[in-house]
C-alpha atoms as a PDB file:
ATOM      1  CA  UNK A   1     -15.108  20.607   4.362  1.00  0.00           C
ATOM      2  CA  UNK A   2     -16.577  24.119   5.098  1.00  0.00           C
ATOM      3  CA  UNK A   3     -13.223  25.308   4.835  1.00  0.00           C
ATOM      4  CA  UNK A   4     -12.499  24.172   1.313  1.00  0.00           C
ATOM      5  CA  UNK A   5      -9.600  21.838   2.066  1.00  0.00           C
ATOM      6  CA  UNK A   6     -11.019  18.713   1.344  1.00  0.00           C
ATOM      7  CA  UNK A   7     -13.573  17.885  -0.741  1.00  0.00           C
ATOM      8  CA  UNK A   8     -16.400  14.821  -0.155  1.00  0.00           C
ATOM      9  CA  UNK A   9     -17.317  13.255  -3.410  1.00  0.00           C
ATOM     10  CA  UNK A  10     -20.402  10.327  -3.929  1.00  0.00           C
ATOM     11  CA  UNK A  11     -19.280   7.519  -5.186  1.00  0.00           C
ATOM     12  CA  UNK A  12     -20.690   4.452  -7.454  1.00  0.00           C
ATOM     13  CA  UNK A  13     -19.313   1.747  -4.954  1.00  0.00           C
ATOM     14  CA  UNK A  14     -21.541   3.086  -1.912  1.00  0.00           C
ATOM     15  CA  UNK A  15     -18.590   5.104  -0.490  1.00  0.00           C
ATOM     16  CA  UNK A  16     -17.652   8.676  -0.271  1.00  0.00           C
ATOM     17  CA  UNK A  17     -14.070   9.640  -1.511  1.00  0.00           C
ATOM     18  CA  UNK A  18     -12.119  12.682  -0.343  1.00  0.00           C
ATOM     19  CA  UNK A  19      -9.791  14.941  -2.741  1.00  0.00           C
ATOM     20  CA  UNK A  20      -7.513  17.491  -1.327  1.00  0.00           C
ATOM     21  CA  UNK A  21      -8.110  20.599  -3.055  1.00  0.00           C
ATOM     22  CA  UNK A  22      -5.235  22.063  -3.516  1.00  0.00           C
ATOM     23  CA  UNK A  23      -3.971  19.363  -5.378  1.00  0.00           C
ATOM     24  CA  UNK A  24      -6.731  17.544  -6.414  1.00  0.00           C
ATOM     25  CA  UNK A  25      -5.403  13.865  -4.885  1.00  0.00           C
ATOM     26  CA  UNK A  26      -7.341  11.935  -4.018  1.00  0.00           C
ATOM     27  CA  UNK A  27      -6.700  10.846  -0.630  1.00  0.00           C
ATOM     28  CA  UNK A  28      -6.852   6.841  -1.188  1.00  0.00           C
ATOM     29  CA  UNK A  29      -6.300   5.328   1.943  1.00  0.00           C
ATOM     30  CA  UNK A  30      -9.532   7.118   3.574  1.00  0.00           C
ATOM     31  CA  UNK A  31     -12.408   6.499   1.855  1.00  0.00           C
ATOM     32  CA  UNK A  32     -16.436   6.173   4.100  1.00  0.00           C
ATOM     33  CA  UNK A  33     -17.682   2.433   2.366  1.00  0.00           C
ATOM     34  CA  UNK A  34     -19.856  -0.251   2.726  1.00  0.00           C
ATOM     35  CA  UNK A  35     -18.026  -3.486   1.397  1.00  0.00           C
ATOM     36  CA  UNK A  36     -20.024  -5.680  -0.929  1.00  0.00           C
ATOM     37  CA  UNK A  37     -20.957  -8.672   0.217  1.00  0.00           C
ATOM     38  CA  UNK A  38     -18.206 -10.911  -1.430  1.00  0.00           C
ATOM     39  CA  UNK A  39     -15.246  -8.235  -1.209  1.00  0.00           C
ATOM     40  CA  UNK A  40     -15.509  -7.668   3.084  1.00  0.00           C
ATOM     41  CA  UNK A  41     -11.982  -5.923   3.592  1.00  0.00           C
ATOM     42  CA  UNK A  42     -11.168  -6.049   7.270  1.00  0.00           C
ATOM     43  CA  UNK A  43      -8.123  -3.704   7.373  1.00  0.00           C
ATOM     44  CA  UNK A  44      -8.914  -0.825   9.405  1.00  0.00           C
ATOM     45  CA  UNK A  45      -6.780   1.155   7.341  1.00  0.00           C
ATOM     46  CA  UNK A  46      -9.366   1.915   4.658  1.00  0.00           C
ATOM     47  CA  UNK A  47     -11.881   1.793   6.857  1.00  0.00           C
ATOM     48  CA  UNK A  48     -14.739  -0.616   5.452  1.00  0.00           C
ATOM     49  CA  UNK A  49     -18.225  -0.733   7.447  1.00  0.00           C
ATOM     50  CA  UNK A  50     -21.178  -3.173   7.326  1.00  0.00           C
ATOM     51  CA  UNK A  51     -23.925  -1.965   5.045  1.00  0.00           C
ATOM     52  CA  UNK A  52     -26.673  -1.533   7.939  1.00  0.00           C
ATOM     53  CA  UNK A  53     -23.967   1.209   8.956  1.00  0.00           C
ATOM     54  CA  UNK A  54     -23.524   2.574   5.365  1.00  0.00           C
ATOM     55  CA  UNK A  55     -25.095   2.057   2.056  1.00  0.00           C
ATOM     56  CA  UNK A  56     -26.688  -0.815   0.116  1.00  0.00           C
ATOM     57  CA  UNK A  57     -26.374   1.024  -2.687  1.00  0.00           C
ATOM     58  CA  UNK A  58     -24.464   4.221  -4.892  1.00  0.00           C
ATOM     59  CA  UNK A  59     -24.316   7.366  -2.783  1.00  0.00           C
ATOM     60  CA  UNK A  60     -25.638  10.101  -4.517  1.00  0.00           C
ATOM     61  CA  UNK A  61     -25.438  13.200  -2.190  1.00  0.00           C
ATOM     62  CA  UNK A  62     -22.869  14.402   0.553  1.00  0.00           C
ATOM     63  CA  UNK A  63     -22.981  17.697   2.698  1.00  0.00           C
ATOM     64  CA  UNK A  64     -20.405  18.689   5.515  1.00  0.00           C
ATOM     65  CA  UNK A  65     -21.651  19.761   8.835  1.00  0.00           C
ATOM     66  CA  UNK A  66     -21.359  23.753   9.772  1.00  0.00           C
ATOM     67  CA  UNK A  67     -18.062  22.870  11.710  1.00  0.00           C
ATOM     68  CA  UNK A  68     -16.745  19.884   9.354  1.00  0.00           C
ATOM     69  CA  UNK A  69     -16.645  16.855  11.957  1.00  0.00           C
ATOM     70  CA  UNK A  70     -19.644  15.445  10.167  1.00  0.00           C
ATOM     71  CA  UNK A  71     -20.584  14.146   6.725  1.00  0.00           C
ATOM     72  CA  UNK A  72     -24.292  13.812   6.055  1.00  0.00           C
ATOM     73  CA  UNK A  73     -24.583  10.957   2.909  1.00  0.00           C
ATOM     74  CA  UNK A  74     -27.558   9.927   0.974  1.00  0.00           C
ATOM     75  CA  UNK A  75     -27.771   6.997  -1.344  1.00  0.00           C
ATOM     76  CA  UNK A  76     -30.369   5.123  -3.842  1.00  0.00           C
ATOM     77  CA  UNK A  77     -31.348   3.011  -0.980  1.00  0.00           C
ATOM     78  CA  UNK A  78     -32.803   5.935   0.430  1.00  0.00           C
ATOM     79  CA  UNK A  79     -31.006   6.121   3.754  1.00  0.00           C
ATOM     80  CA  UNK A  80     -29.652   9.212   5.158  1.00  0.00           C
ATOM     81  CA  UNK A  81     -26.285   8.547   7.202  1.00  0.00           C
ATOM     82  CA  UNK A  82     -24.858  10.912   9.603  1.00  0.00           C
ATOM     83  CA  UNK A  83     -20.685   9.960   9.688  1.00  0.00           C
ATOM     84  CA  UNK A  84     -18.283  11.049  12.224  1.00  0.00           C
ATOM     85  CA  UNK A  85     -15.510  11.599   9.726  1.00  0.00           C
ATOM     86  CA  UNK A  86     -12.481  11.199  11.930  1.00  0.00           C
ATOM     87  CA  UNK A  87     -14.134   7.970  13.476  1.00  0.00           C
ATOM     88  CA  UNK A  88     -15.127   6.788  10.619  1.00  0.00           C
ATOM     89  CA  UNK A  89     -18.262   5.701  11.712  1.00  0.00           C
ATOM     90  CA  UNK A  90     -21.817   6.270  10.918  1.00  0.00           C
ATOM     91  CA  UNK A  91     -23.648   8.037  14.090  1.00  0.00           C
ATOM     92  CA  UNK A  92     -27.177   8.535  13.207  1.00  0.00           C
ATOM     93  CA  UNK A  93     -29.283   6.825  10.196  1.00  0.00           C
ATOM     94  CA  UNK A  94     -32.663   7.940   8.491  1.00  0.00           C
ATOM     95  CA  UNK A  95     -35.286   5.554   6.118  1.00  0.00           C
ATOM     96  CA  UNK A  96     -36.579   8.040   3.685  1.00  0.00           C
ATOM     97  CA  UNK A  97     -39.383   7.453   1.330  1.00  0.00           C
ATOM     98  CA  UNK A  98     -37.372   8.171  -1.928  1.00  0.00           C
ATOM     99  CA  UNK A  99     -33.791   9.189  -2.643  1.00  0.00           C
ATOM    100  CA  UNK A 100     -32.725  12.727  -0.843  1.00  0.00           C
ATOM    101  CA  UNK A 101     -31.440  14.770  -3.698  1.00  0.00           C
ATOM    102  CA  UNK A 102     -30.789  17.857  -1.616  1.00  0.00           C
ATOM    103  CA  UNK A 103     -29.769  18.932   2.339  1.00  0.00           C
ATOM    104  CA  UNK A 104     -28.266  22.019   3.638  1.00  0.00           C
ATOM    105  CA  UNK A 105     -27.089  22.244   7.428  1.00  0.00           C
ATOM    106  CA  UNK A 106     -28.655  24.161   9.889  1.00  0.00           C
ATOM    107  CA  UNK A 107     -25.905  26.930  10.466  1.00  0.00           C
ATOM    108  CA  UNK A 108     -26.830  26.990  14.491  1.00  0.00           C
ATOM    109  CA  UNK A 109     -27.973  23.995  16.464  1.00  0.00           C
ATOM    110  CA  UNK A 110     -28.791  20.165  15.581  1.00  0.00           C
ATOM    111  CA  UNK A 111     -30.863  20.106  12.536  1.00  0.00           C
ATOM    112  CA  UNK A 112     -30.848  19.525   8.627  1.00  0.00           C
ATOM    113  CA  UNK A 113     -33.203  20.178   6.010  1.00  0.00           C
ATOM    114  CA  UNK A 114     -33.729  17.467   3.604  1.00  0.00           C
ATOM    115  CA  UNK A 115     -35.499  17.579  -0.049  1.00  0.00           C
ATOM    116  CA  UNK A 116     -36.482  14.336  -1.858  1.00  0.00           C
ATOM    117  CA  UNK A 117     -36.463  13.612  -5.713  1.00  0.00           C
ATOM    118  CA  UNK A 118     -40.820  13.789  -5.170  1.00  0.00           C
ATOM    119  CA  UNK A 119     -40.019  17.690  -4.324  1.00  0.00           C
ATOM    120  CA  UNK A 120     -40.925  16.622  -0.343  1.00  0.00           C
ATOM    121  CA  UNK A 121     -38.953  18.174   1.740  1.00  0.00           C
ATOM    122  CA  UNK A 122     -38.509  17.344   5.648  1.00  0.00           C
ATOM    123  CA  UNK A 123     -36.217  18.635   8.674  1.00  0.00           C
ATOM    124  CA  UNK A 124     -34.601  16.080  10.400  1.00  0.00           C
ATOM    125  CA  UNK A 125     -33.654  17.691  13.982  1.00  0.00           C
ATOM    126  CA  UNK A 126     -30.711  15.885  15.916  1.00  0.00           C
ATOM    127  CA  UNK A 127     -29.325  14.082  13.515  1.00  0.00           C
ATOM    128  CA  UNK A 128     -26.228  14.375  15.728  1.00  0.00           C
ATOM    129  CA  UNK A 129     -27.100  12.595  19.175  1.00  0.00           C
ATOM    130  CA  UNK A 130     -26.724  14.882  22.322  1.00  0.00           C
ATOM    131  CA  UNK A 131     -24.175  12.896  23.462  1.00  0.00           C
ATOM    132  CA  UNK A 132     -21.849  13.803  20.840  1.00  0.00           C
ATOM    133  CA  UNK A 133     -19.872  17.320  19.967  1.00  0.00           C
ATOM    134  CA  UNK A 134     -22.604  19.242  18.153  1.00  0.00           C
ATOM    135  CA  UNK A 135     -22.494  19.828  14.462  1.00  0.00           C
ATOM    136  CA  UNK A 136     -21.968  23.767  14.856  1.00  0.00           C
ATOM    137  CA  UNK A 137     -19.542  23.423  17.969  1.00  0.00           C
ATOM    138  CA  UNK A 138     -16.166  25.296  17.613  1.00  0.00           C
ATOM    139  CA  UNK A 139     -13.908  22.428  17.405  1.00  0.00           C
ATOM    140  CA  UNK A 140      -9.843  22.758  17.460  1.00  0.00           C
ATOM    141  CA  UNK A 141      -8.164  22.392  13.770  1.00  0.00           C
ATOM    142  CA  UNK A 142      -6.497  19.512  14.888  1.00  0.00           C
ATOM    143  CA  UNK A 143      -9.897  17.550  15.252  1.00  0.00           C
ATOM    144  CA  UNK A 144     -10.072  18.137  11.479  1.00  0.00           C
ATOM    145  CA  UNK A 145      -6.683  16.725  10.264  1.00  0.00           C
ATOM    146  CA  UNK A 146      -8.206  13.188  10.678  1.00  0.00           C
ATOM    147  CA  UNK A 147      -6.910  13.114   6.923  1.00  0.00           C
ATOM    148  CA  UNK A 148      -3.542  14.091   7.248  1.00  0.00           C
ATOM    149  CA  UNK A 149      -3.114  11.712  10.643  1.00  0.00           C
ATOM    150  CA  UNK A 150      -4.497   8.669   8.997  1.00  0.00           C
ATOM    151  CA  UNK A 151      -1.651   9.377   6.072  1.00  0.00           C
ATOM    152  CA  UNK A 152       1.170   9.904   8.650  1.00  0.00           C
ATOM    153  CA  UNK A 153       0.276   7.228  10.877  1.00  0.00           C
ATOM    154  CA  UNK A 154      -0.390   3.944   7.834  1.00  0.00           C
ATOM    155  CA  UNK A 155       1.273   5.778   5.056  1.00  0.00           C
ATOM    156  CA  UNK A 156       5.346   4.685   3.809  1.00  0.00           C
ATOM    157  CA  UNK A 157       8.437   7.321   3.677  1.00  0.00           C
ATOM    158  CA  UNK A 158       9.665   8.197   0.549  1.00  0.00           C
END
């Protein structure tokens, strides 16, 4: 996150993992994925999606939105997902022409800038529909301890 609290890593299983920093745990039980085919988990606890949502294939590239409620991920199938983090759900989706080695967040308003392993480079503007909180909003810190609340809420005492 922007902050520095949790950190987004690719992964080779077309999923995004998340680390807390200060520890460097990995927080297992919250994890962005797109199941494969044979292996559909339906437990909403780790929080599986259908590949039109996520990835057919590795993600190679994550960036946090300006205010942390959003993950932008881009994989080898060269789609570019927009995930609300605490939903766990992918909100926007982009077909690129090759894989997007490279974005950086707009710091003010709805846009991203995205470069390609060809050395194209594009802006996609509102990758965050209108309808949701925008990418640079102030948000309360509560609306980013989706990590910790997932934990609480499915994880066992001791």
């Amino acid at each position: 996150r922007p902050d520095g609290a949790v950190l987004a890593v690719p992964g080779r299983e077309r999923d995004v993992t998340f680390f807390e920093r200060g520890t460097w745990t990995e927080l297992e039980d919250f994890r962005l994925l797109s199941p494969d085919s044979d292996k559909v988990d339906a437990d909403a606890a780790t929080a599986k999606v259908s590949a039109k949502e996520g990835h057919s294939d590795n993600v190679v590239l994550v960036a946090w939105s300006p205010n942390g409620k959003y993950l932008l991920s881009s994989g080898k199938d060269h789609v570019v997902a927009v995930w609300d983090v605490g939903a766990r759900r992918v909100v926007a989706r982009l077909a690129h022409e090759s894989v997007v080695c490279g974005a950086s967040w707009r710091a003010e308003g709805n846009a991203v800038a995205l470069v390609d392993a060809d050395g194209q480079w594009t802006v996609w503007t509102n990758p965050v529909p209108g309808s949701l909180t925008s990418p640079t909003a102030a948000i309360a810190p509560e609306e980013l301890d989706f990590f910790h609340t997932q934990a609480e809420d499915g994880g066992s005492a001791g």
